[in-house]
N, C-alpha and C. Protein backbone atom coordinates (compact mmCIF):
# COMPACT_ATOMS: atom_id res chain seq x y z
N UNK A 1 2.20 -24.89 -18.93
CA UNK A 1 1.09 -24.28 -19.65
C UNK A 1 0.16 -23.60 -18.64
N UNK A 2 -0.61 -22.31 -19.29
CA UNK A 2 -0.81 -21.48 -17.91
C UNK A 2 -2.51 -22.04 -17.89
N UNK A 3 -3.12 -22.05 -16.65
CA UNK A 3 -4.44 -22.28 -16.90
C UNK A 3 -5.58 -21.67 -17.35
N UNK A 4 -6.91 -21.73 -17.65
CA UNK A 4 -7.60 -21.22 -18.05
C UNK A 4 -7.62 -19.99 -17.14
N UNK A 5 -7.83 -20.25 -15.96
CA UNK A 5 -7.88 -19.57 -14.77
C UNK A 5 -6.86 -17.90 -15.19
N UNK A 6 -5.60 -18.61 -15.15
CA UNK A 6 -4.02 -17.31 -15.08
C UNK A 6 -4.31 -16.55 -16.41
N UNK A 7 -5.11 -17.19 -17.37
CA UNK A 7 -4.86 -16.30 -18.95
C UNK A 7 -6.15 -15.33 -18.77
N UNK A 8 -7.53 -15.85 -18.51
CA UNK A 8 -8.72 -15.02 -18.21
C UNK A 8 -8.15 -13.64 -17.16
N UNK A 9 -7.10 -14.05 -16.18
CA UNK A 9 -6.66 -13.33 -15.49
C UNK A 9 -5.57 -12.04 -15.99
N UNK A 10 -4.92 -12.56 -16.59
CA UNK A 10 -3.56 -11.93 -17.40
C UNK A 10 -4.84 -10.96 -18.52
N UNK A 11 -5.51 -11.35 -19.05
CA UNK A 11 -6.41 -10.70 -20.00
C UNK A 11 -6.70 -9.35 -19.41
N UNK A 12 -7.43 -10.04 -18.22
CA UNK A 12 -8.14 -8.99 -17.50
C UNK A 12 -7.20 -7.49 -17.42
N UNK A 13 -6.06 -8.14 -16.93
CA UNK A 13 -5.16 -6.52 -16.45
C UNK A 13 -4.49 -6.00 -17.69
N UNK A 14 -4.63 -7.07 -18.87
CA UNK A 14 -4.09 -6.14 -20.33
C UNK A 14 -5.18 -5.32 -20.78
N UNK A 15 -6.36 -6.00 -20.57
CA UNK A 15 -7.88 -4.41 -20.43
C UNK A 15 -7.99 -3.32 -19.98
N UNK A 16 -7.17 -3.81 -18.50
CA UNK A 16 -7.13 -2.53 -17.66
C UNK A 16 -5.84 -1.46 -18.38
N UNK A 17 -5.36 -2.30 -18.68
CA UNK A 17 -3.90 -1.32 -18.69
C UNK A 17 -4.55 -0.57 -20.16
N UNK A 18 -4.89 -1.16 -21.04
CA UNK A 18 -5.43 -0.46 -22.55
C UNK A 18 -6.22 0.80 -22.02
N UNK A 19 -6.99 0.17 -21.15
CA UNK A 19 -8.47 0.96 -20.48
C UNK A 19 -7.63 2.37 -20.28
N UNK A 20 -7.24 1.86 -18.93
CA UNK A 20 -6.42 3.29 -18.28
C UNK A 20 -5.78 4.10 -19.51
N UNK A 21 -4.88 3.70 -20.26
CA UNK A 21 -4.23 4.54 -21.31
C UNK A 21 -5.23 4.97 -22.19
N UNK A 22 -6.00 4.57 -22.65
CA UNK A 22 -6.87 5.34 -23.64
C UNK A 22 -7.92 6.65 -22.70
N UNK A 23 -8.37 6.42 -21.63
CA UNK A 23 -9.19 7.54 -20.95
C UNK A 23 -8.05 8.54 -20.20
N UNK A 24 -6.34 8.42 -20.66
CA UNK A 24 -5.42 9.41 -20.44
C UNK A 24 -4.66 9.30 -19.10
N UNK A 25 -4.76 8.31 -17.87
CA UNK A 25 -4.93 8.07 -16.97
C UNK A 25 -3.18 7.73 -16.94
N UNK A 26 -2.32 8.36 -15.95
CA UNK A 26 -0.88 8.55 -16.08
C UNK A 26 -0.20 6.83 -15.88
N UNK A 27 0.98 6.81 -16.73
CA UNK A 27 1.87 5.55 -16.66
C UNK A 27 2.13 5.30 -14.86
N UNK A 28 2.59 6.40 -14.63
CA UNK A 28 2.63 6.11 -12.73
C UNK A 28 1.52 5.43 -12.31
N UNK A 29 0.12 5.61 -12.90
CA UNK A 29 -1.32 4.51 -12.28
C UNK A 29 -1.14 3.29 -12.55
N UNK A 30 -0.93 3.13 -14.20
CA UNK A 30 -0.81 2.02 -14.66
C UNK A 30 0.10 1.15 -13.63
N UNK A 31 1.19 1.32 -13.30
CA UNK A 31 2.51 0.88 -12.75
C UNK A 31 1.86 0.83 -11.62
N UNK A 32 1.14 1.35 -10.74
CA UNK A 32 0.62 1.01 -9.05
C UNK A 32 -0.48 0.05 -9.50
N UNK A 33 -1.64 -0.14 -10.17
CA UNK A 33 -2.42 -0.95 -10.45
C UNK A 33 -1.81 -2.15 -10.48
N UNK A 34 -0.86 -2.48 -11.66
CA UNK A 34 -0.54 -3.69 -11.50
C UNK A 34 0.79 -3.76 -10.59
N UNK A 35 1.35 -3.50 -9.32
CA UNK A 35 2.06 -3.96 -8.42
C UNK A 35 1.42 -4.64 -7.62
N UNK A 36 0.01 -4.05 -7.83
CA UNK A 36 -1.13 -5.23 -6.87
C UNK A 36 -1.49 -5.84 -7.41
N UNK A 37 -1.61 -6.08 -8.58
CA UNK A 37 -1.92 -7.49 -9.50
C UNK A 37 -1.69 -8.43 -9.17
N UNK A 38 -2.34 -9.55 -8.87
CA UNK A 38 -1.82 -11.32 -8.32
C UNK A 38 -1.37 -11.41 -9.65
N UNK A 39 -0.06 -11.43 -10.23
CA UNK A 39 0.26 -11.58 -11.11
C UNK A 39 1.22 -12.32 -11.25
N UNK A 40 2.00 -13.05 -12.25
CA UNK A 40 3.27 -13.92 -11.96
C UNK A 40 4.04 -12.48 -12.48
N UNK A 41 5.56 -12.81 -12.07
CA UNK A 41 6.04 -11.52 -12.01
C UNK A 41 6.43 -11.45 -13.91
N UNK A 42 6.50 -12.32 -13.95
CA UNK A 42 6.93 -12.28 -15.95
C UNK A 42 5.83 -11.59 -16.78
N UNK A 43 4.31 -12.23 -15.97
CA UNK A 43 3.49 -11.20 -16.84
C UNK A 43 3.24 -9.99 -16.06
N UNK A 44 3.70 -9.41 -14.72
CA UNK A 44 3.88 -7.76 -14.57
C UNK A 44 4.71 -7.47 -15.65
N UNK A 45 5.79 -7.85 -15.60
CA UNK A 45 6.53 -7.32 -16.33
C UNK A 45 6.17 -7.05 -18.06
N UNK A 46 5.36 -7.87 -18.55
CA UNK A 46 5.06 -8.02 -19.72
C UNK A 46 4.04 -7.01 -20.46
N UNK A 47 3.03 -7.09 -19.13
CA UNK A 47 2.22 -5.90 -18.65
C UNK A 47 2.84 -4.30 -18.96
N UNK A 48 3.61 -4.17 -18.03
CA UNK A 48 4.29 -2.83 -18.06
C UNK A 48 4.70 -2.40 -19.55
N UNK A 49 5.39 -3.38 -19.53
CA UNK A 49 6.22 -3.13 -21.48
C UNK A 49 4.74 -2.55 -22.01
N UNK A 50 3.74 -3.68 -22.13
CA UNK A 50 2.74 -2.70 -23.30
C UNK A 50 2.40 -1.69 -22.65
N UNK A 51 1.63 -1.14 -21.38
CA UNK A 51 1.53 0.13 -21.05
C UNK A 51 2.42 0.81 -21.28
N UNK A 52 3.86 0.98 -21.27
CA UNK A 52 4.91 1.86 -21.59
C UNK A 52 5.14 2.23 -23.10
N UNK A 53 4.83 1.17 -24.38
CA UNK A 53 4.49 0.96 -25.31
C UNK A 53 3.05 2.03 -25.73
N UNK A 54 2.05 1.41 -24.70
CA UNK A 54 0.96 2.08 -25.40
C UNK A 54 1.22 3.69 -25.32
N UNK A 55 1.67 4.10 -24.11
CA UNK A 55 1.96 5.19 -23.58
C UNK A 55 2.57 6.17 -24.23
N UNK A 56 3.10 5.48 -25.23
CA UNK A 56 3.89 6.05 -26.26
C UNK A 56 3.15 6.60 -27.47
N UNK A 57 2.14 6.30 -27.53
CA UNK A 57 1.50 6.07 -29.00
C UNK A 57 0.06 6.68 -28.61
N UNK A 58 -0.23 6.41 -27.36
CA UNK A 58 -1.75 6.94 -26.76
C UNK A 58 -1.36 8.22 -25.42
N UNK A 59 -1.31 9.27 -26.04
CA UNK A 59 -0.55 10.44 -24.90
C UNK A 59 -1.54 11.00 -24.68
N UNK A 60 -1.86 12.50 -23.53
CA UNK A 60 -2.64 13.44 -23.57
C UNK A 60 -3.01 14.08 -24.83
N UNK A 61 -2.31 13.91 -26.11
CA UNK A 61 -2.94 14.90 -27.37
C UNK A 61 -3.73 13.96 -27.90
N UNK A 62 -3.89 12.54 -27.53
CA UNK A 62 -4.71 11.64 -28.41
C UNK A 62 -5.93 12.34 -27.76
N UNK A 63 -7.27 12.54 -28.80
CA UNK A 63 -8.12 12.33 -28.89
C UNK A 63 -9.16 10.83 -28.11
N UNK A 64 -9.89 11.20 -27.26
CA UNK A 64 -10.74 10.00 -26.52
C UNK A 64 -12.26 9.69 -26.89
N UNK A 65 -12.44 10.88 -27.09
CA UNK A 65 -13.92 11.04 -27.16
C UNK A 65 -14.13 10.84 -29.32
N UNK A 66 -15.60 10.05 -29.20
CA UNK A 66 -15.88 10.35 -30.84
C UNK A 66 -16.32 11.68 -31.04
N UNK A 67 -15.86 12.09 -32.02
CA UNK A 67 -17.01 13.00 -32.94
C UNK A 67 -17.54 12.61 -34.01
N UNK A 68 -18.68 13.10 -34.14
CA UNK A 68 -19.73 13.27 -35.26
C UNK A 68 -19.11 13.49 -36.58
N UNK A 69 -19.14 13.12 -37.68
CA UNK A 69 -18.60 13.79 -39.10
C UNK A 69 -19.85 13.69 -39.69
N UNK A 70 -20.62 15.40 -40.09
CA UNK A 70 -21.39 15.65 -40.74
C UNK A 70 -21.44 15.41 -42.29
N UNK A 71 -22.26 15.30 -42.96
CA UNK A 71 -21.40 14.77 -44.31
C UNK A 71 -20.78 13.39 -44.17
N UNK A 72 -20.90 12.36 -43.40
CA UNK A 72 -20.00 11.37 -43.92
C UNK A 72 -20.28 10.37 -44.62
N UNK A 73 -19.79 9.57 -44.89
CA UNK A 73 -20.35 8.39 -46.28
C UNK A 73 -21.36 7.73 -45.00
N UNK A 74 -22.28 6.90 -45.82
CA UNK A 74 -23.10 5.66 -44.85
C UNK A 74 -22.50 4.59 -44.84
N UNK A 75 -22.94 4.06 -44.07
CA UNK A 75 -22.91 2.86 -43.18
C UNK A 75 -22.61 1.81 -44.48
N UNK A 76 -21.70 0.64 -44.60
CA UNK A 76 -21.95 0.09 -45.57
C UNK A 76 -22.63 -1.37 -45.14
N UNK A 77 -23.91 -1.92 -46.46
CA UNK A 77 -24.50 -2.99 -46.08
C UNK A 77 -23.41 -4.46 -46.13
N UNK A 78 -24.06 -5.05 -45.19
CA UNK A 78 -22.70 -6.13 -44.88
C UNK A 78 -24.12 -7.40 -45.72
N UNK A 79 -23.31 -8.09 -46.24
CA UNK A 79 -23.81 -9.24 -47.10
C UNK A 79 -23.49 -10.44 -46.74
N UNK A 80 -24.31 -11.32 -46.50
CA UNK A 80 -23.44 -12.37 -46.35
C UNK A 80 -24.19 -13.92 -47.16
């Protein structure tokens, strides 16, 4: 069982790797970032899969930035 320590850790570089892919930042970075990862090698590897995954789905034509929608419905009140 991995420790609190290895999962806070493993977290950390699945942030980075989301991070990097959403601000467009090439699969070749992703892949040098975590070769330096103190990582066990099962979660590099595990790592890579979703960046290669995300990579797929989050490309240069995705959109990064919000825009504004003029006209849009409001905010809805949350109740509780």
């Amino acid at each position: 069982m991995a420790s609190d320590r290895d999962r806070a850790l493993f977290e950390h570089y699945r942030t980075e790797v989301e991070a990097m892919l959403a601000v467009g930042r090439p699969l070749a970075a992703v892949e040098r970032m975590l070769e330096r990862a103190p990582l066990d090698p099962d979660e590099r590897s595990g790592l890579w899969l979703l960046g290669w995954a995300l990579h797929e789905i989050v490309g240069p034509a995705e959109p990064v930035e919000l825009k504004v929608v003029n006209d849009g419905l409001p905010d809805r009140s949350v109740h509780r």
